[in-house]
Protein backbone atom coordinates (compact mmCIF):
# COMPACT_ATOMS: atom_id res chain seq x y z
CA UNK A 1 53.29 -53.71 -112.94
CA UNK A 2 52.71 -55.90 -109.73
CA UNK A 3 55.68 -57.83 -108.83
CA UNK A 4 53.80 -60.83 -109.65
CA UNK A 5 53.22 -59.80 -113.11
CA UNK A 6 57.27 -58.81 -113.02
CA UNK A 7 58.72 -62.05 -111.68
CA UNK A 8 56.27 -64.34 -113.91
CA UNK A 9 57.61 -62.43 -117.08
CA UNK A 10 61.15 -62.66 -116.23
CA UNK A 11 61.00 -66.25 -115.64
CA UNK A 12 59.11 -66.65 -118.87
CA UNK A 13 61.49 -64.72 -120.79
CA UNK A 14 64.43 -66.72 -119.53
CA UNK A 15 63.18 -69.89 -119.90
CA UNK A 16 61.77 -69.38 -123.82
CA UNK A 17 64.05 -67.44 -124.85
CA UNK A 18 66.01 -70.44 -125.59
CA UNK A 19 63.99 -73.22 -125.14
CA UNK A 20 62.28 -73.84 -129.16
CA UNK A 21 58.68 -72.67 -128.14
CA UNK A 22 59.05 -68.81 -128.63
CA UNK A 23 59.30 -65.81 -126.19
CA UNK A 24 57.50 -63.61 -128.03
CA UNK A 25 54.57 -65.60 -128.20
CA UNK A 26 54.68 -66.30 -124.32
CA UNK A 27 55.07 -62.92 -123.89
CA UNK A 28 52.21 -61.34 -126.17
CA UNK A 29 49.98 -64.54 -125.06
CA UNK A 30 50.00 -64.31 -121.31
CA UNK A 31 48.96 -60.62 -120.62
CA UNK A 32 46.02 -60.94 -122.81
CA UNK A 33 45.20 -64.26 -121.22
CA UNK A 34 45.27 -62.63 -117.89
CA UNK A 35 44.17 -59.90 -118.71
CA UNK A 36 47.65 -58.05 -117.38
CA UNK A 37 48.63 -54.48 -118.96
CA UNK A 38 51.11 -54.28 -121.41
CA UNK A 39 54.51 -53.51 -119.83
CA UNK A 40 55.92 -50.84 -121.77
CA UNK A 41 59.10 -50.41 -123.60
CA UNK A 42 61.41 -49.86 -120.26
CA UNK A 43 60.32 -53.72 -119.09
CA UNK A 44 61.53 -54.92 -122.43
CA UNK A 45 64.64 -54.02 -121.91
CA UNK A 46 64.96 -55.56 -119.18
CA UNK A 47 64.25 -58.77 -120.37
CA UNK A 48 66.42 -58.45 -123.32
CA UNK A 49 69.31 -57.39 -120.81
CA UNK A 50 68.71 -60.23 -118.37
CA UNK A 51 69.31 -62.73 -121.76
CA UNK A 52 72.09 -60.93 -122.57
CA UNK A 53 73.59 -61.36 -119.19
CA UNK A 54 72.61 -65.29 -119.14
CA UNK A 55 74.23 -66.29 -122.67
CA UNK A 56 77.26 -64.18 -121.75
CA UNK A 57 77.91 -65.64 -118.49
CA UNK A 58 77.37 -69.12 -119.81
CA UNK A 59 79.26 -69.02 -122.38
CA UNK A 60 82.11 -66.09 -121.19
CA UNK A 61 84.68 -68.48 -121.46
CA UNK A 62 83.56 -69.59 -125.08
CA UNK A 63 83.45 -65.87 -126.40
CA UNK A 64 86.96 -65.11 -125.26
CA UNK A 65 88.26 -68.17 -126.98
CA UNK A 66 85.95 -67.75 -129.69
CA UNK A 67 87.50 -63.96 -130.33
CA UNK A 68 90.83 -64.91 -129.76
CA UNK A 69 90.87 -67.43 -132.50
CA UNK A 70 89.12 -64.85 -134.95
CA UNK A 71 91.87 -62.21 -134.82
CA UNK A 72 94.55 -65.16 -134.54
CA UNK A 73 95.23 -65.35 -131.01
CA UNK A 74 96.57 -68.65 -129.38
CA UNK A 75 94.37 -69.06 -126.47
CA UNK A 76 96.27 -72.02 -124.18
CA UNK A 77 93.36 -74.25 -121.72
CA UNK A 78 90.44 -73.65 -124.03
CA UNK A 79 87.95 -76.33 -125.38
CA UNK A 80 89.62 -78.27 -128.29
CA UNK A 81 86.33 -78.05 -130.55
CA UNK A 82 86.56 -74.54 -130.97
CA UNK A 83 90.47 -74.44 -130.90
CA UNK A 84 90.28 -76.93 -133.93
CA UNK A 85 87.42 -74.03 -135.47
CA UNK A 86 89.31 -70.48 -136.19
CA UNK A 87 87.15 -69.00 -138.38
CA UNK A 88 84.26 -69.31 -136.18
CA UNK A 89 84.11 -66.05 -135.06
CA UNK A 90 83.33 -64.83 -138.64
CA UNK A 91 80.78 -67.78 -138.89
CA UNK A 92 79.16 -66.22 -136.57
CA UNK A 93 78.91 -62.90 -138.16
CA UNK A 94 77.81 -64.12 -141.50
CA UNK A 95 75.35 -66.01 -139.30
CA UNK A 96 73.93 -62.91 -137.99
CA UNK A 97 73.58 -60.59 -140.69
CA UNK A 98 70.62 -62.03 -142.98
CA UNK A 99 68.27 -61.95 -139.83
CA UNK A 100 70.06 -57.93 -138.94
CA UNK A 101 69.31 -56.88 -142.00
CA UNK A 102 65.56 -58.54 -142.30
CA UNK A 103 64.69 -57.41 -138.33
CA UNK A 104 65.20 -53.71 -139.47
CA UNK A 105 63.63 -53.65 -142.72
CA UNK A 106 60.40 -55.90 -141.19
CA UNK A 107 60.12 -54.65 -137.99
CA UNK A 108 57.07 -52.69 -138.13
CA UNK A 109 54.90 -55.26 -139.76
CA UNK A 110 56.79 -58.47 -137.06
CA UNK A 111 55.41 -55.44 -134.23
CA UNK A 112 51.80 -54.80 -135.59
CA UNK A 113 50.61 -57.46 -138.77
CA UNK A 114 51.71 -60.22 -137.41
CA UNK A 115 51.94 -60.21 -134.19
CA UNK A 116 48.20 -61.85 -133.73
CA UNK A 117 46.95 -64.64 -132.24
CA UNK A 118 46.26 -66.90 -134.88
CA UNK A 119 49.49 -66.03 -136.66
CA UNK A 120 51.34 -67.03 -133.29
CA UNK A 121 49.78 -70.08 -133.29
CA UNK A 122 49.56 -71.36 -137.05
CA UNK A 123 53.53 -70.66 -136.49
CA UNK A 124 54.29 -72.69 -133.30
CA UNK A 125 52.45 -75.86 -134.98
CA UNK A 126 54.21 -75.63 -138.35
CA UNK A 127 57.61 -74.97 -137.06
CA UNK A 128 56.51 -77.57 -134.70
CA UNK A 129 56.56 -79.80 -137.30
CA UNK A 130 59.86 -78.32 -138.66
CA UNK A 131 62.11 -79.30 -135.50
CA UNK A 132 60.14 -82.88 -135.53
CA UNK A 133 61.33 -83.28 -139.05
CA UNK A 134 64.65 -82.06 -138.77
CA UNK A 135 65.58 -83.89 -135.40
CA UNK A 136 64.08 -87.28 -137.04
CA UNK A 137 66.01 -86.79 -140.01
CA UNK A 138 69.47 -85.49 -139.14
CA UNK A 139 72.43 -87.60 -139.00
CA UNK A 140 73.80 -85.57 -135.56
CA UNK A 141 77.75 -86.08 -136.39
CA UNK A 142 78.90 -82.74 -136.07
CA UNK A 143 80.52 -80.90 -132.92
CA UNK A 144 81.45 -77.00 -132.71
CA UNK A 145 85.20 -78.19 -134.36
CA UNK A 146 83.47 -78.80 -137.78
CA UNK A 147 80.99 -76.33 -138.15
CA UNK A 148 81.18 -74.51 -141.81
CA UNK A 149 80.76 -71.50 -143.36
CA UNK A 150 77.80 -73.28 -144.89
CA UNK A 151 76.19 -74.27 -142.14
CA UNK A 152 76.38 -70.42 -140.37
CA UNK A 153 74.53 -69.37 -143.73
CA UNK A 154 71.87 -71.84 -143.78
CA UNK A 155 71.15 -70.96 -140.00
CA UNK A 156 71.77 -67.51 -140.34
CA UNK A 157 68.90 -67.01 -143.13
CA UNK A 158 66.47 -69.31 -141.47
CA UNK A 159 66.96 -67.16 -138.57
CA UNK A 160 64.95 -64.80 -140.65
CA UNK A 161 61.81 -66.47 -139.50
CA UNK A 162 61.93 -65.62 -136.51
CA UNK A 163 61.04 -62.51 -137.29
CA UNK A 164 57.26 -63.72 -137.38
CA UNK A 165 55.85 -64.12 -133.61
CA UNK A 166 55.33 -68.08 -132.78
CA UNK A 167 58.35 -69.13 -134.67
CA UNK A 168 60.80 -68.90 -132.09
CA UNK A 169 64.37 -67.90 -132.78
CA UNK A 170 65.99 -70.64 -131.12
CA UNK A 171 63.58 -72.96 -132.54
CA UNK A 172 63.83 -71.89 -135.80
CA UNK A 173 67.84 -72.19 -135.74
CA UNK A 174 68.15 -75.38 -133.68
CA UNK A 175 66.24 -76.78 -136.75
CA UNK A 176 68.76 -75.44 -139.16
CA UNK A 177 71.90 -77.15 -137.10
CA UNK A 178 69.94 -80.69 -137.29
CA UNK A 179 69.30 -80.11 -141.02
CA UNK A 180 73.73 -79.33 -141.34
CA UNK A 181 73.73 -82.56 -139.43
CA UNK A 182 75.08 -80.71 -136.09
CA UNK A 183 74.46 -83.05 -132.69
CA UNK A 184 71.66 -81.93 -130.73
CA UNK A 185 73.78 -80.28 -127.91
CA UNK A 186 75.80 -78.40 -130.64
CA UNK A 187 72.69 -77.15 -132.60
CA UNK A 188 72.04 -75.90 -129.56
CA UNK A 189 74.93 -74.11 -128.55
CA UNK A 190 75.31 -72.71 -132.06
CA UNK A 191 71.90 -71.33 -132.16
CA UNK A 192 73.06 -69.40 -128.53
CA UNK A 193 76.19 -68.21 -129.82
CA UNK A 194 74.33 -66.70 -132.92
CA UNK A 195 71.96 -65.06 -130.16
CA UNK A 196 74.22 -63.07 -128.73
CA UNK A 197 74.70 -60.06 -130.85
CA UNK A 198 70.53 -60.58 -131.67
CA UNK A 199 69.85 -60.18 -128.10
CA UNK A 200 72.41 -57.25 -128.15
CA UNK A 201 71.08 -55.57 -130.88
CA UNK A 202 67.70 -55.83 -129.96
CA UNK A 203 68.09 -53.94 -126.16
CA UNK A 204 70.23 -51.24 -127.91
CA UNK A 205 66.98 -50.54 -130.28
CA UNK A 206 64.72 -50.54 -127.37
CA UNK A 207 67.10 -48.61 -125.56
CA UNK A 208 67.34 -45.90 -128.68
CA UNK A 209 63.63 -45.76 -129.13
CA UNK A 210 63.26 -44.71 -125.63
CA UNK A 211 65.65 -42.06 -125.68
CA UNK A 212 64.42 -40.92 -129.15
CA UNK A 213 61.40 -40.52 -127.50
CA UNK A 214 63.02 -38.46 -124.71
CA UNK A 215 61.59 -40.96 -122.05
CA UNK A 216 63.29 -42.20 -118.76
CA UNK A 217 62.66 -45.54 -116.69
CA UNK A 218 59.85 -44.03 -114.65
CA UNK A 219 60.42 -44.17 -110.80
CA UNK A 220 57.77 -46.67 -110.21
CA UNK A 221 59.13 -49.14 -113.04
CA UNK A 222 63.44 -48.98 -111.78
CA UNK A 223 62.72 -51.58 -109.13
CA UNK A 224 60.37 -53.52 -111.85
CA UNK A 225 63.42 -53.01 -114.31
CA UNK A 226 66.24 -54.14 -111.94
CA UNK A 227 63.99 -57.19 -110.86
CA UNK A 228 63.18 -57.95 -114.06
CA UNK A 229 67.05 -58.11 -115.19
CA UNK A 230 67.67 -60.40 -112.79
CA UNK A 231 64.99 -62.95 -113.20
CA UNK A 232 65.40 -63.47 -116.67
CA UNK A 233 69.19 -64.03 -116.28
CA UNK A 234 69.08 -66.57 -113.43
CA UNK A 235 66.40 -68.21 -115.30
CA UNK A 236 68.03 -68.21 -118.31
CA UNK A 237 71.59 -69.22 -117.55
CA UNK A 238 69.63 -72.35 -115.55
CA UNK A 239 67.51 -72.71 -118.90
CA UNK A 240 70.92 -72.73 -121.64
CA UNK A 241 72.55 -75.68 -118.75
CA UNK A 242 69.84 -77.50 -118.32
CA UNK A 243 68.78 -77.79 -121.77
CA UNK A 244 72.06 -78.78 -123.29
CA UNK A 245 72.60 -81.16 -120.50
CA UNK A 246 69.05 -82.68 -121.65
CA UNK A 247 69.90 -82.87 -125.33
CA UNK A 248 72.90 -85.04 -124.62
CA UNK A 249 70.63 -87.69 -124.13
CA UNK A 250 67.08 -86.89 -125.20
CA UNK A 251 65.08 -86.25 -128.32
CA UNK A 252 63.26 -83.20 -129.22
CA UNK A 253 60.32 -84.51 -128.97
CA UNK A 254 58.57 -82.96 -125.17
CA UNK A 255 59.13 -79.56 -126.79
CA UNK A 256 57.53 -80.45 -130.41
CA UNK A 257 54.61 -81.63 -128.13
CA UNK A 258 54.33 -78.64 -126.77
CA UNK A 259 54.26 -76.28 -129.25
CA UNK A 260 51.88 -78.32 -131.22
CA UNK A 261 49.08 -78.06 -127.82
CA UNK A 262 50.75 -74.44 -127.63
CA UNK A 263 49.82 -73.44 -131.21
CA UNK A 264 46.16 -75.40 -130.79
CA UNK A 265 45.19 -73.37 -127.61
CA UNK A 266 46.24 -69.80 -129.03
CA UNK A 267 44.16 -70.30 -132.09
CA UNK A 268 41.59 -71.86 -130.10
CA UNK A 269 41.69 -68.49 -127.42
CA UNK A 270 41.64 -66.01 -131.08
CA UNK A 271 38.13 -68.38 -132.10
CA UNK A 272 36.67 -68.19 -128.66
CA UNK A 273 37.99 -65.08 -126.63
């Protein structure tokens, strides 16, 4: 990989990874529309580590509060919404688990049958369409101090989508929080929360494969992999402030925009390529 290819990547993995318009699809989209090599396994990890690193630094001082509640610690200077919010730890778990359990029984087919182009883009229009009808139509009254067991499970399973390339994870479960009638800025720190242990899980299965597979970061690809770590987390921790900073005060709507003209030009590049 050139460290063009390398530095465009990481910025594209940290900024939609949790912006609603979909990583994956960026990320299977732009080498074939450049024409760039496939980066392997080790380069995936990287990205997946440099997210990691941006949703833990941004929100370090929410996990420790968040864990100290959940095993019934008092935790004195931390943000009343989650003080007033206990059980959110567990939330969170239940949260994670539908979308756990569907990433390992549907991974091959969400790495080979759908991973096309004109899935990708069939899925950023419709779920397009989702987030424009679930920001239009949700009341946006709830903060992070009443968020429900309910509301974790309705997120949690629609997090299953996202699965499918051109969905988008954080998309998919930003548009859950509107429909529980979360405020934009707390759909959107929900849905980050819940990434967490995704983002986790999903470098510690790239990480297995490539040790099952007896294979080490080659020597050409460790400055590529360090690089690439650190790209995606600067861009991403930029990405999670920025973003909820916007949502205080702005609609969804640039973002369903885009992944409408998104969706239209993939399928239009599968017709004509």
């Amino acid at each position: 990989m050139s460290i063009l290819e390398v530095i465009v990547l990481g910025i594209v993995q940290g900024l939609t990874e949790f912006l609603p318009v979909s990583s994956t699809a960026h990320l299977v989209v732009l080498p074939k529309l450049f024409g760039w090599p496939d980066p392997g396994l080790a380069y995936d990890i990287a990205l997946h580590v440099g997210t990691l690193a941006a949703v833990l630094i941004y929100f370090f001082r929410d996990w420790i509060q968040i864990l100290a509640n959940g095993f019934g610690f008092s935790m004195a200077g931390g943000g009343p919404e989650l003080r007033h919010n206990p059980r959110l730890l567990w939330y969170l778990v239940l949260g994670t688990l539908p979308a756990a359990v569907a990433g390992l029984a549907l991974e091959k087919a969400a790495d080979t049958t759908l991973r096309t182009l004109p899935i990708i883009g069939a899925s950023a229009i419709l779920i397009g369409l989702f987030l424009w009808w679930a920001d239009l139509t949700s009341r946006g009254k709830k903060d992070m101090g009443n968020v429900s067991i309910a509301d974790s499970l309705t997120v949690g399973f629609l997090q299953i989508l996202a699965i499918i390339p051109g969905v988008s994870r954080s998309g998919i479960t930003i548009s859950g929080g509107l429909i529980r009638n979360m405020d934009r800025p707390t759909a959107a720190r929900f849905s980050f929360l819940l990434s967490t242990p995704i983002i986790l899980g999903a470098a510690a299965k790239d990480a297995w494969d490539l040790l099952k597979h007896k294979e080490a970061i080659p020597p050409e690809m460790q400055v590529a992999f360090l690089l690439g770590i650190l790209v995606s987390a600067v861009t991403g921790c930029l990405t999670i402030a920025l973003f909820i900073k916007y949502l205080r005060t702005r609609p969804l709507t640039v973002f369903i925009a885009y992944r409408i003209i998104f969706g239209i030009m993939v399928i239009a590049l599968a017709i004509f390529r």
